[in-house]
C-alpha atoms as a PDB file:
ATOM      1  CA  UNK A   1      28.411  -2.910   2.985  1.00  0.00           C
ATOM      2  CA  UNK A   2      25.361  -2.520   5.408  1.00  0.00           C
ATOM      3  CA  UNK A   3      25.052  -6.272   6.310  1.00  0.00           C
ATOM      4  CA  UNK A   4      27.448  -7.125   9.624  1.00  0.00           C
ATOM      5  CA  UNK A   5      26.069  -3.029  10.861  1.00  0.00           C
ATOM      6  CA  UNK A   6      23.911  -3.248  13.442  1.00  0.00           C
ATOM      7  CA  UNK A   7      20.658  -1.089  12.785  1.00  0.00           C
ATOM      8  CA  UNK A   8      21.048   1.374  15.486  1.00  0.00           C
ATOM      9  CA  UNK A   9      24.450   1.985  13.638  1.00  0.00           C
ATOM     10  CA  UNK A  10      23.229   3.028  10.920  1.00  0.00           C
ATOM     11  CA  UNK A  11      20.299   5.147  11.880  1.00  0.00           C
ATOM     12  CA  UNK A  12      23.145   6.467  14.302  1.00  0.00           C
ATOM     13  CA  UNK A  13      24.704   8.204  11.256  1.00  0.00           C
ATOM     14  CA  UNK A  14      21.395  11.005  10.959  1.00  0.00           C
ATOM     15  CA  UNK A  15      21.993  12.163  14.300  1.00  0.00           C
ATOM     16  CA  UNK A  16      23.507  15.316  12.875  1.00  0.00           C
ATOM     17  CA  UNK A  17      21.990  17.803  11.022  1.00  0.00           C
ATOM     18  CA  UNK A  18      24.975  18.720   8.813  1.00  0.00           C
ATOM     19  CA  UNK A  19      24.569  15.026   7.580  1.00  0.00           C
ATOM     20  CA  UNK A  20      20.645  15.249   7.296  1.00  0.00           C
ATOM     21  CA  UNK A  21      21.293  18.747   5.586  1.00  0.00           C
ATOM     22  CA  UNK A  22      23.747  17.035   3.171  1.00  0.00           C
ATOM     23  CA  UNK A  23      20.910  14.611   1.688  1.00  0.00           C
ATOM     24  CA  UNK A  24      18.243  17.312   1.511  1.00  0.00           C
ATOM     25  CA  UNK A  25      20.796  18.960  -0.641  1.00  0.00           C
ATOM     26  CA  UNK A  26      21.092  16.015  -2.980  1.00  0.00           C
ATOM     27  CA  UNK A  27      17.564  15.300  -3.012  1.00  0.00           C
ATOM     28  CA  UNK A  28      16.954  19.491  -3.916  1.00  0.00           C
ATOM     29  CA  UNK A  29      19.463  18.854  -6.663  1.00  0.00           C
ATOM     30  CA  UNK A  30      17.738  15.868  -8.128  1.00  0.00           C
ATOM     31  CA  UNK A  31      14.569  18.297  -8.398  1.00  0.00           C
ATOM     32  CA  UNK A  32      16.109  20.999  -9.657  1.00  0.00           C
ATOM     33  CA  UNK A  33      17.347  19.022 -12.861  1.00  0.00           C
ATOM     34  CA  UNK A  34      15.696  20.280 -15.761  1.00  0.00           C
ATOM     35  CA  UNK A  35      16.280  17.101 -17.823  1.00  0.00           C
ATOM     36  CA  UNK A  36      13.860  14.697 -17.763  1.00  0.00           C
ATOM     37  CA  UNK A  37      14.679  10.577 -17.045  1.00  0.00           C
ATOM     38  CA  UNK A  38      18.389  12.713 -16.561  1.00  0.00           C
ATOM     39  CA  UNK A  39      18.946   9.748 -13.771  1.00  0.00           C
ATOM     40  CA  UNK A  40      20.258  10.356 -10.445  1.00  0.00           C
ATOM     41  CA  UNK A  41      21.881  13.855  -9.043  1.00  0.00           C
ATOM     42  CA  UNK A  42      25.623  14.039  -8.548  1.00  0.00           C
ATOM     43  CA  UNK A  43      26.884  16.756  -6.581  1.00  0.00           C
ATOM     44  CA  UNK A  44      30.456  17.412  -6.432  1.00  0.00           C
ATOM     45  CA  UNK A  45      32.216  17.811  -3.499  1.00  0.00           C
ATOM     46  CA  UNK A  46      32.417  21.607  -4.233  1.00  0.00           C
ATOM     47  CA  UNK A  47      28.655  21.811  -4.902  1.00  0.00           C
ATOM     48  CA  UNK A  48      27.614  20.138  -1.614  1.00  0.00           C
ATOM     49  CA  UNK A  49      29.936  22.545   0.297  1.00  0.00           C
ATOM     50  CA  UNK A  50      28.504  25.817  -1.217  1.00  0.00           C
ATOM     51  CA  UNK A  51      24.833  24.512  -0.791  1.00  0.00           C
ATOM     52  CA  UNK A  52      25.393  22.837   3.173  1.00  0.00           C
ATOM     53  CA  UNK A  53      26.547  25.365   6.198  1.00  0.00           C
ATOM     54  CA  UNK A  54      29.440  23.178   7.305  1.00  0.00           C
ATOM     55  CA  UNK A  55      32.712  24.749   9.407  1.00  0.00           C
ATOM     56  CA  UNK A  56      35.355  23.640   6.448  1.00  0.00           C
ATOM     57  CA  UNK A  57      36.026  20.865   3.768  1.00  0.00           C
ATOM     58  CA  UNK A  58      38.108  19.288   6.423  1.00  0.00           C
ATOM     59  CA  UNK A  59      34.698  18.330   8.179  1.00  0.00           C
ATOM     60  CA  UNK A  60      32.699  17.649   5.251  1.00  0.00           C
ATOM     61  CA  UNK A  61      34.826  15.177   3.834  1.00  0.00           C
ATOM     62  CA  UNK A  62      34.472  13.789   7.121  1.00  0.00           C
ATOM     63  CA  UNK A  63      30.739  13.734   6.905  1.00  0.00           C
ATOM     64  CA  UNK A  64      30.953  12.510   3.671  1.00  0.00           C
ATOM     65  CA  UNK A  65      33.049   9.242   4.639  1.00  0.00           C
ATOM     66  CA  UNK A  66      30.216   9.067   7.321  1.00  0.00           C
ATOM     67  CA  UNK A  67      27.617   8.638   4.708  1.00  0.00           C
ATOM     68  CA  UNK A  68      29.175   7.004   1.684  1.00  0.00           C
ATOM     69  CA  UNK A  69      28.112   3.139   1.303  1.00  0.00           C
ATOM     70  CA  UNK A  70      25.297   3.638   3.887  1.00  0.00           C
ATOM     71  CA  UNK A  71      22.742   7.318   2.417  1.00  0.00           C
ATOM     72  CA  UNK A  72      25.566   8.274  -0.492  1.00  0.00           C
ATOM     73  CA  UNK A  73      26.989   6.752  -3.930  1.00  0.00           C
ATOM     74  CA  UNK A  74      30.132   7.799  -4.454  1.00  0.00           C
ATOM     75  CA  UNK A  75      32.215   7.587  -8.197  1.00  0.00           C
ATOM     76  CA  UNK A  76      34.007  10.307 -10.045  1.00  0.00           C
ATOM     77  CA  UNK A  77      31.398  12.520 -10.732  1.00  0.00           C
ATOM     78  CA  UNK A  78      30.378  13.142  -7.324  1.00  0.00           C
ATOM     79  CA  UNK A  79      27.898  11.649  -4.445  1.00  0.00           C
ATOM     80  CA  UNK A  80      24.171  10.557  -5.162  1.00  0.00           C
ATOM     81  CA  UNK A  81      21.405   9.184  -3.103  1.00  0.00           C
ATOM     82  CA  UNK A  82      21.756   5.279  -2.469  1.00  0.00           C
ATOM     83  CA  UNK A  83      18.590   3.590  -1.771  1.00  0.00           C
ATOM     84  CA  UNK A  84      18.930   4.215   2.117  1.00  0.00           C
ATOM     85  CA  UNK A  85      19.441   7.549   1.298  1.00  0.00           C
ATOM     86  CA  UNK A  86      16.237   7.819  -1.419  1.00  0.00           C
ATOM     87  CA  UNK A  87      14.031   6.471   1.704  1.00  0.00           C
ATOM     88  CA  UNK A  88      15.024   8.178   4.606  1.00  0.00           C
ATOM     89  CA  UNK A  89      15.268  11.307   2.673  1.00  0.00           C
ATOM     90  CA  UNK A  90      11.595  11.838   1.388  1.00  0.00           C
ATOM     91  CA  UNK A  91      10.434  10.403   4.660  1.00  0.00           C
ATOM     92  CA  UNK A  92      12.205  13.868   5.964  1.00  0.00           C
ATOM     93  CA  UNK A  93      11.029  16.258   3.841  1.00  0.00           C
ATOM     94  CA  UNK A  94       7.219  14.735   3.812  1.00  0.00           C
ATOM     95  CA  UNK A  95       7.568  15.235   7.451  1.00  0.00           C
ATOM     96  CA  UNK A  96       6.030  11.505   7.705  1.00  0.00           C
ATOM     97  CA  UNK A  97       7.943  11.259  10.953  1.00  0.00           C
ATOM     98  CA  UNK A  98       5.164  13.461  12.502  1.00  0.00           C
ATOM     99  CA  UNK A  99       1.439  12.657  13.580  1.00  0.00           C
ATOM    100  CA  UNK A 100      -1.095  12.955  11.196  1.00  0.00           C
ATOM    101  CA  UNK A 101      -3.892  15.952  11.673  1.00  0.00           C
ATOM    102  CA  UNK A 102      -7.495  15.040  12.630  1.00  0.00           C
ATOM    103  CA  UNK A 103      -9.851  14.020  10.588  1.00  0.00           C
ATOM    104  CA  UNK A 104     -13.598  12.801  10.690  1.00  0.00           C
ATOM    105  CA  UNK A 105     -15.826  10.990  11.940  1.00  0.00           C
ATOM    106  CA  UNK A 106     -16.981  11.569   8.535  1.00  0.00           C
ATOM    107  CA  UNK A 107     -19.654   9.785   6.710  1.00  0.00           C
ATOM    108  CA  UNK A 108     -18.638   7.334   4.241  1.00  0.00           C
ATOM    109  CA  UNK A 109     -20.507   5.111   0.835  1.00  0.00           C
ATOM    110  CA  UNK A 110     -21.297   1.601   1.468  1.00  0.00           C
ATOM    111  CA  UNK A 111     -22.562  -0.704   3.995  1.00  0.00           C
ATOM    112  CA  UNK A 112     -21.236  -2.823   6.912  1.00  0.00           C
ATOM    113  CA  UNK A 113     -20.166  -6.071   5.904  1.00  0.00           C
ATOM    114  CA  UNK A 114     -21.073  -7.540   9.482  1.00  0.00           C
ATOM    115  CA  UNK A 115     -24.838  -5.990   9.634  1.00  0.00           C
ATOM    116  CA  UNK A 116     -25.940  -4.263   6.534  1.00  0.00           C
ATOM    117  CA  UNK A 117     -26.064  -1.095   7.799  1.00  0.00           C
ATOM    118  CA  UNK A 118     -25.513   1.869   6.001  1.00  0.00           C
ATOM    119  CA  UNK A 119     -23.904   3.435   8.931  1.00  0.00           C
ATOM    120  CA  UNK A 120     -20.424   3.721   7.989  1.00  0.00           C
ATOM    121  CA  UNK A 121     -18.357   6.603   9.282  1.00  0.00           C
ATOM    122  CA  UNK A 122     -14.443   7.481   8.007  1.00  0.00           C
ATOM    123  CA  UNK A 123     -12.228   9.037  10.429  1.00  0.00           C
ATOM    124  CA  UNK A 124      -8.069   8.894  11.894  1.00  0.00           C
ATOM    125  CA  UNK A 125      -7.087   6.491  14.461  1.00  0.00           C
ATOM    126  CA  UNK A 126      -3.347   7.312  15.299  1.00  0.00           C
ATOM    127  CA  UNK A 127      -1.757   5.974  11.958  1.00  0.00           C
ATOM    128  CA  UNK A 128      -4.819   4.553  10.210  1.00  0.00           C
ATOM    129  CA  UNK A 129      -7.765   5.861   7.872  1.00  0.00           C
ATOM    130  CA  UNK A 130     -10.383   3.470   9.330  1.00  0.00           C
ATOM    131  CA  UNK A 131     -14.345   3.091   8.874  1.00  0.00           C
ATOM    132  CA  UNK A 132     -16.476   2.471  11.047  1.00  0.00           C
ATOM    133  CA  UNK A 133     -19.878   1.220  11.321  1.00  0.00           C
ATOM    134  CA  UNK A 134     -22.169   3.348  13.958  1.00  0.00           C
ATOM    135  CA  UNK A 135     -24.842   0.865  13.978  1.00  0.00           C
ATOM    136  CA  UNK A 136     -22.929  -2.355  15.271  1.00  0.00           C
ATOM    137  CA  UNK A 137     -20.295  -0.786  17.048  1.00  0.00           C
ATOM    138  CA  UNK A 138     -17.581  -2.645  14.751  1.00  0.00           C
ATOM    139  CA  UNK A 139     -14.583  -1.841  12.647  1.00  0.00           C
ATOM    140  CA  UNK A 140     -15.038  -2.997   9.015  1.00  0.00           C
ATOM    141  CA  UNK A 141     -11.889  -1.307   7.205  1.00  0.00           C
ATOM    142  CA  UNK A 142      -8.826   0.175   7.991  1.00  0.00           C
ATOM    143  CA  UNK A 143      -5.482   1.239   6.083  1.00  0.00           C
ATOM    144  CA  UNK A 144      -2.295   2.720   6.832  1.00  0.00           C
ATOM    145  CA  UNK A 145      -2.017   6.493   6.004  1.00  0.00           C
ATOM    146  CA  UNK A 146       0.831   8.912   6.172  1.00  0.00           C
ATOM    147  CA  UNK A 147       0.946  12.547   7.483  1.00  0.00           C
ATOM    148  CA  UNK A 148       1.765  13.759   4.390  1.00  0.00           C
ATOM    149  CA  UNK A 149      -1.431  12.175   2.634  1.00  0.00           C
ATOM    150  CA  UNK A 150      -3.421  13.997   5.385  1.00  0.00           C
ATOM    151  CA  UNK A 151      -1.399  17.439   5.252  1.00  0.00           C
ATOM    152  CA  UNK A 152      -1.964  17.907   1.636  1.00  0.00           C
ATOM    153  CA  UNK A 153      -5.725  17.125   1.393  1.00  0.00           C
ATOM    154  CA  UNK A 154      -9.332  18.074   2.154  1.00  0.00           C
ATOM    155  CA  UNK A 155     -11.497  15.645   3.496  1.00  0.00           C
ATOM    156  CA  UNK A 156     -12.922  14.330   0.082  1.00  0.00           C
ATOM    157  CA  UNK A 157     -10.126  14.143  -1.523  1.00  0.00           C
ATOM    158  CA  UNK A 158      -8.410  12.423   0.943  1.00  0.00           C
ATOM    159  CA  UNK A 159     -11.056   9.746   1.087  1.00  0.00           C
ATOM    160  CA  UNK A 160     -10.312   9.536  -2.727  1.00  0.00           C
ATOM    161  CA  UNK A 161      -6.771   9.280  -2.360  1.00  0.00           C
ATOM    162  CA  UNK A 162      -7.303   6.333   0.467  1.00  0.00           C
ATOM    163  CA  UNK A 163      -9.522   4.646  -2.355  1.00  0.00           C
ATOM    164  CA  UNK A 164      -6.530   4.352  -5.055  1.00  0.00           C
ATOM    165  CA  UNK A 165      -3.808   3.721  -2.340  1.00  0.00           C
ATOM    166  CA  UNK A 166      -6.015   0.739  -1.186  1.00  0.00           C
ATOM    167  CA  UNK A 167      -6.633  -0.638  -4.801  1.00  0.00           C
ATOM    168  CA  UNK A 168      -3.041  -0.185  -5.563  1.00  0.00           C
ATOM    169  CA  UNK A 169      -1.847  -2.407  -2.793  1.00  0.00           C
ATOM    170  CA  UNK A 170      -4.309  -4.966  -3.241  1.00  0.00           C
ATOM    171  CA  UNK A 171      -3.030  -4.828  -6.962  1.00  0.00           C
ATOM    172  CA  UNK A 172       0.218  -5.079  -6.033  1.00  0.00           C
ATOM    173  CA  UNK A 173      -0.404  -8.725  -2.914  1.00  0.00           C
ATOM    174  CA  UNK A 174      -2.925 -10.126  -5.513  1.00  0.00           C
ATOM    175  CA  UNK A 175       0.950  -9.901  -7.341  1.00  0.00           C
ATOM    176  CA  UNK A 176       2.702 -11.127  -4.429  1.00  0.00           C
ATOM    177  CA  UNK A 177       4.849  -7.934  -4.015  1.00  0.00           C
ATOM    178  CA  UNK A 178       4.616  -6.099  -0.733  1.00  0.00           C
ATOM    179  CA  UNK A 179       3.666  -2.373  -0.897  1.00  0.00           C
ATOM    180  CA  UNK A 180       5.769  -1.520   2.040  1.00  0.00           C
ATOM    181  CA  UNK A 181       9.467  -3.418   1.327  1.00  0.00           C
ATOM    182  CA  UNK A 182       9.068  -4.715  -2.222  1.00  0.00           C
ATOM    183  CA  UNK A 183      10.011  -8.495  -1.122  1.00  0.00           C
ATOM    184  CA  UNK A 184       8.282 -11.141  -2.149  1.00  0.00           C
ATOM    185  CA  UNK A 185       4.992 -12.258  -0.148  1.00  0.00           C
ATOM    186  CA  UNK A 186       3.816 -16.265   1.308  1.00  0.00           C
ATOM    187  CA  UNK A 187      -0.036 -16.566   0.524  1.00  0.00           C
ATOM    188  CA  UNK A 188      -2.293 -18.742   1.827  1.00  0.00           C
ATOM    189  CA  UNK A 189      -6.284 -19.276   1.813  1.00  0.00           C
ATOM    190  CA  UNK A 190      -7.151 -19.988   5.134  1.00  0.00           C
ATOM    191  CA  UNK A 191     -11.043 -21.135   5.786  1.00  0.00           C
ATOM    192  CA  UNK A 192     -12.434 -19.221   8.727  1.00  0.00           C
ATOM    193  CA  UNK A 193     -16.339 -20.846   8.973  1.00  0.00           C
ATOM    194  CA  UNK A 194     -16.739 -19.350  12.581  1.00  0.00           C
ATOM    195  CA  UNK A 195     -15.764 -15.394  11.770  1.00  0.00           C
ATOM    196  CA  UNK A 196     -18.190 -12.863  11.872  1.00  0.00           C
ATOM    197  CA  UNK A 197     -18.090 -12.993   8.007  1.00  0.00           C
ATOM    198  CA  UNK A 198     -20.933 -13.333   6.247  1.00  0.00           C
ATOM    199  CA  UNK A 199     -21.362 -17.552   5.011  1.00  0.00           C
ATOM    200  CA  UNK A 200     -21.257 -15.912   1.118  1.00  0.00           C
ATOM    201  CA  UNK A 201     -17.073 -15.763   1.833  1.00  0.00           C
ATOM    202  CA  UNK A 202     -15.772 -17.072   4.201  1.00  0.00           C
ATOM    203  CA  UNK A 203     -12.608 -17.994   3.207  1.00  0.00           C
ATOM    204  CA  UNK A 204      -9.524 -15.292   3.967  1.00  0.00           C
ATOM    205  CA  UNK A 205      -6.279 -14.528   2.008  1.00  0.00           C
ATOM    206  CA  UNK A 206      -3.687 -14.295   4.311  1.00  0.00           C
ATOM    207  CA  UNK A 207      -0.056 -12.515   2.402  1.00  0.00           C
ATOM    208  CA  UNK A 208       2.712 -12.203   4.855  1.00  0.00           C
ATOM    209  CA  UNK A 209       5.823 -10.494   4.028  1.00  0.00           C
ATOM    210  CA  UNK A 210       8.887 -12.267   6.003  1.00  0.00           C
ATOM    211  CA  UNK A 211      11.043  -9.335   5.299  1.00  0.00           C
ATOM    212  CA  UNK A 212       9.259  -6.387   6.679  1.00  0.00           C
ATOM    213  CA  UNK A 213       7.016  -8.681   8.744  1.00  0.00           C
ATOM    214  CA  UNK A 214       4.358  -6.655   7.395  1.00  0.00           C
ATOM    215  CA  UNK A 215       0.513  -8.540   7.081  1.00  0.00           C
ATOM    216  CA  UNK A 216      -2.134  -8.435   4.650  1.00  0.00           C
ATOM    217  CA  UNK A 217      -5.412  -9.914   4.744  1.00  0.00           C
ATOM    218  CA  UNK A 218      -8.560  -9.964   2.990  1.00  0.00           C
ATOM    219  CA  UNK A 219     -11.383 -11.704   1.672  1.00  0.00           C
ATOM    220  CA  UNK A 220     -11.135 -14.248  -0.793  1.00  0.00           C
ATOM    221  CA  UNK A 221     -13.344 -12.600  -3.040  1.00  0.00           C
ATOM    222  CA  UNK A 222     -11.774  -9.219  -2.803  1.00  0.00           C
ATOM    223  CA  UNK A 223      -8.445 -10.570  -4.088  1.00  0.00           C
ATOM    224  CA  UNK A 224     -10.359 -11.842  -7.110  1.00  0.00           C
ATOM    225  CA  UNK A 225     -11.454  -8.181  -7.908  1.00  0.00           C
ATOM    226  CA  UNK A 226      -8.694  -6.414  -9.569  1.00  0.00           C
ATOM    227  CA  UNK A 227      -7.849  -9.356 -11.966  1.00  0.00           C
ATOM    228  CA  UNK A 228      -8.247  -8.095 -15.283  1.00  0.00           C
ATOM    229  CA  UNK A 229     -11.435 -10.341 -16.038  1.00  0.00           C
ATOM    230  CA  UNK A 230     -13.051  -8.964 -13.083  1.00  0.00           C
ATOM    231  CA  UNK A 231     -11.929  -5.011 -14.164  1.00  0.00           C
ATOM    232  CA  UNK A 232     -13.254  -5.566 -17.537  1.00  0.00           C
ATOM    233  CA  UNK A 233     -16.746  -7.227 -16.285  1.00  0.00           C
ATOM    234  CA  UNK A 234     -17.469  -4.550 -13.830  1.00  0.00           C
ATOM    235  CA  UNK A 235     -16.041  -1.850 -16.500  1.00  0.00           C
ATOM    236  CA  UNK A 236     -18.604  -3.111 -19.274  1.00  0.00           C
ATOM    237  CA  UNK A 237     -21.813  -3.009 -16.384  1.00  0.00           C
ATOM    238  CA  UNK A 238     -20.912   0.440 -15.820  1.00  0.00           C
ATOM    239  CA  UNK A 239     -18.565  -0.062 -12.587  1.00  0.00           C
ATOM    240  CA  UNK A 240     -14.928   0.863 -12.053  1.00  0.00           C
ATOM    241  CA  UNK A 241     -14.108  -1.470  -8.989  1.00  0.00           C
ATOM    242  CA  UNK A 242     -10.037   0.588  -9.323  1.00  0.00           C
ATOM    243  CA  UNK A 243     -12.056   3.558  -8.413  1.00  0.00           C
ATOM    244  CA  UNK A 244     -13.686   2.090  -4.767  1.00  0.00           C
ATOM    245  CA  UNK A 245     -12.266   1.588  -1.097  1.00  0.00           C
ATOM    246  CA  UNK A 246     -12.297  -2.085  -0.439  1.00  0.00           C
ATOM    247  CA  UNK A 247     -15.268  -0.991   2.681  1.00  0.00           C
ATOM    248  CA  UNK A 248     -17.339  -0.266  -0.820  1.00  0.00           C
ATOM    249  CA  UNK A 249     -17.360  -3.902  -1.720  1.00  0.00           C
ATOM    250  CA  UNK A 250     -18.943  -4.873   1.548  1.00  0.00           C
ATOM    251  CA  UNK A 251     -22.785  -4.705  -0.148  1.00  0.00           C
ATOM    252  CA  UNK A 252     -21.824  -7.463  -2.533  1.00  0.00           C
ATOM    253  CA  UNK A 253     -20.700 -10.225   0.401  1.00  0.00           C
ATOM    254  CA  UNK A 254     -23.344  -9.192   2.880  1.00  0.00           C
ATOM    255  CA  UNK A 255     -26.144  -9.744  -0.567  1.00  0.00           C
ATOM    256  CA  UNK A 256     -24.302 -12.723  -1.801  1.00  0.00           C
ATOM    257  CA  UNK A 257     -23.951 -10.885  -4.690  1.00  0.00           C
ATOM    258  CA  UNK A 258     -20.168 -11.947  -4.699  1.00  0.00           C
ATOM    259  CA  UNK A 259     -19.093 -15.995  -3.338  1.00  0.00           C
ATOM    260  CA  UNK A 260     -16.566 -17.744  -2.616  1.00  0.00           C
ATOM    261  CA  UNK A 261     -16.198 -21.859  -2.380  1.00  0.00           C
ATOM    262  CA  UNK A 262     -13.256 -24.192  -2.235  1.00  0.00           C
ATOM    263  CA  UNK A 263     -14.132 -26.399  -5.531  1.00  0.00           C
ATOM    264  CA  UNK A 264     -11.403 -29.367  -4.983  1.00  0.00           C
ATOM    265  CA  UNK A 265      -8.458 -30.153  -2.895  1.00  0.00           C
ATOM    266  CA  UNK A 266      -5.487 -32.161  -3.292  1.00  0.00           C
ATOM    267  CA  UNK A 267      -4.308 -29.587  -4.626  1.00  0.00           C
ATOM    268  CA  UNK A 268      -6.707 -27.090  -3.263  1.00  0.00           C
ATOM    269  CA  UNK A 269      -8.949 -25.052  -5.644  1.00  0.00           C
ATOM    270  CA  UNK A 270     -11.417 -22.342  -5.170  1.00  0.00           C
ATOM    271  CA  UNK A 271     -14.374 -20.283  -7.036  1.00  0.00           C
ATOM    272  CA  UNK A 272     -15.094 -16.887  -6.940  1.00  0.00           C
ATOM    273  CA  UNK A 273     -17.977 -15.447  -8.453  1.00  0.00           C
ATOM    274  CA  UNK A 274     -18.712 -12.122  -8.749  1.00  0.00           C
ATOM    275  CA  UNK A 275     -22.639 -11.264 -10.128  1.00  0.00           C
ATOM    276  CA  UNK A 276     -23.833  -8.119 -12.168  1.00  0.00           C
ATOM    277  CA  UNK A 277     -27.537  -8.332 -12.486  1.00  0.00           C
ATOM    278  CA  UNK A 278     -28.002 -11.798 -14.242  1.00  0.00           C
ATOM    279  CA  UNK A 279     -24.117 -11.737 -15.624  1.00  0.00           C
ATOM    280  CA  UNK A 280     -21.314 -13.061 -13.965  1.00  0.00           C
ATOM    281  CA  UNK A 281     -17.477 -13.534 -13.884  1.00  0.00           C
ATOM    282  CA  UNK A 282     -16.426 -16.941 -12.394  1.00  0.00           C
ATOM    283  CA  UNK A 283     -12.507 -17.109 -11.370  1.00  0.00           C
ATOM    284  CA  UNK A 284     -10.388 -19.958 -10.243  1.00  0.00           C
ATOM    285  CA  UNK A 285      -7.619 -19.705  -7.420  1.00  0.00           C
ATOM    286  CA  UNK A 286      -4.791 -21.905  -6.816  1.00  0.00           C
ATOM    287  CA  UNK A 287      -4.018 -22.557  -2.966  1.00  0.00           C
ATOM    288  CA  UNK A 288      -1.683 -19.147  -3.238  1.00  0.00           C
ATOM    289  CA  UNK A 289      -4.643 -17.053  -4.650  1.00  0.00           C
ATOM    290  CA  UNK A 290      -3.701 -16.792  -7.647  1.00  0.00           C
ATOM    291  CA  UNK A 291      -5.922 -16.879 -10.811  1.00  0.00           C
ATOM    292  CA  UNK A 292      -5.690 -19.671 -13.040  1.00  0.00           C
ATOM    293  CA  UNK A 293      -8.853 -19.105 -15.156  1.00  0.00           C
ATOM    294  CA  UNK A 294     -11.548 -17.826 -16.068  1.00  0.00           C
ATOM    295  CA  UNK A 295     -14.948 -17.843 -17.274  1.00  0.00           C
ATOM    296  CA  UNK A 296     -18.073 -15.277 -18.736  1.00  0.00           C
ATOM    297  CA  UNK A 297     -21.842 -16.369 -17.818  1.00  0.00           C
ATOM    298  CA  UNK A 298     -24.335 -14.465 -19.106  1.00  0.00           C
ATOM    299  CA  UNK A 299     -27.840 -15.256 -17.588  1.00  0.00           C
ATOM    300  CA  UNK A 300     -26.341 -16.423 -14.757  1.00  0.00           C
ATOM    301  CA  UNK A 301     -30.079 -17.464 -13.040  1.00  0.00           C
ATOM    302  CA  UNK A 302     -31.088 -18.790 -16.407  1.00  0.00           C
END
């Protein structure tokens, strides 16, 4: 049991490297199985002792104890990674304990949602992938990005992979799921008429995880975008909005193209509508953000 150990307890445990060496050695086993959905790795006790340089069994077994019900399953097959031990242990091997390498100012799609420009510029600002817009001085996007994301990409491809990580986690709040911990998120739509947003939304989804303590916030109209009406409207007019960073949206706000507008209260309801030419995709949000219908308009100014 982890819950009366104090943090710095456990983390205490990883500061040896026989310890550290014994979950790399699980976590090589589990990808050297050649059966696939074989489940987790076991190791005997044997097996970790001929793959870890340890003195004897002696002080194994003592590592071992160390380990078990924090990193380490234990039953009568042998010792496999616990969740604790999943995490911490492909955060080592990624190396995402290090800095991330330099990258940009590179130039970017899309246009500042604050001025219109088409100035943006991409680049690393200690642990975030932000853009930037050179013409009004002002940040318009930023995400979280790991070392290992960096190490193993060129520029362009690393732009792409910051695209899909972003529309996955805005998939995954419009759920109410946190990206980083899993927990469950509180969600509120929270009216901001004095921001620096454009008037066309101005209205801001706030998801806060109370486990991780972990923030997201965004538009209203962005967390309308990956609902499955608004995939399969932009899909059919020859857009794939699971394909773009969020900073590629900005065009649609700052040309009104894409609105927002609280539509009754008591309980509180909003409208987001997102425009394709003439066509349009109208969705409805509950107070919590969350989708409760929708509608086609074709000929939209008609």
């Amino acid at each position: 049991m982890t819950g009366s150990r104090a943090p710095t307890d456990i983390f205490r445990l990883l500061a040896d490297d026989t310890r550290v060496d014994i979950l790399r050695a699980v976590a090589v086993a589990q990808y050297d199985l050649d059966q696939v959905g074989s489940g987790a790795a076991e190791l005997a006790f044997s097996e970790i002792y001929d793959r870890v340089d340890v003195e004897n069994t002696s002080k194994l077994s003592y590592h071992l104890g160390e380990l078990t019900g924090i990193y380490l399953r234990k039953t009568d097959d042998g010792y496999s990674l616990s969740h604790a031990g999943e995490r911490i242990v492909r955060f080592i091997l990624a190396e995402n304990y290090g800095s991330p390498e330099s990258f940009g100012p590179e130039p970017v799609d899309g246009v500042c949602i604050f001025c219109g420009a088409d100035a943006l510029e991409a680049s690393l600002v200690h642990q975030f992938f932000r853009i930037d817009c050179t013409a009004c001085e002002r940040q318009v996007s930023g995400q979280p990005i790991t070392p290992a994301q960096v190490k193993t990409r060129e520029s362009d491809a690393l732009v792409q992979s910051v695209k899909r990580r972003s529309a996955e986690d805005a998939r995954l709040v419009r759920q109410r799921l946190c990206p980083e911990c899993g927990a469950q998120l509180s969600v509120e739509v929270v009216g901001v008429p004095a921001s620096a947003l454009p008037e066309a939304d101005s209205f801001v989804v706030m998801s806060t995880c109370e486990e991780c303590l972990r923030e997201y916030n965004t538009p209203l109209t962005y967390s309308a975008v990956y609902h499955p009406a608004s995939i399969a409207f932009h899909w059919e007019h020859g857009v794939d909005v699971t394909a773009r960073g969020l900073w590629e949206f900005h065009e649609y706000v700052y040309e009104g193209r894409w609105t927002s507008e609280q539509v009754a209260s008591d309980p509180d309801e909003y409208e987001v509508v997102l425009r394709h030419g003439e066509d349009a995709v109208r969705l409805y949000l509950d107070l919590t953000a969350t989708v409760v219908r929708t509608e086609r308009v074709r000929r939209e100014s008609g």
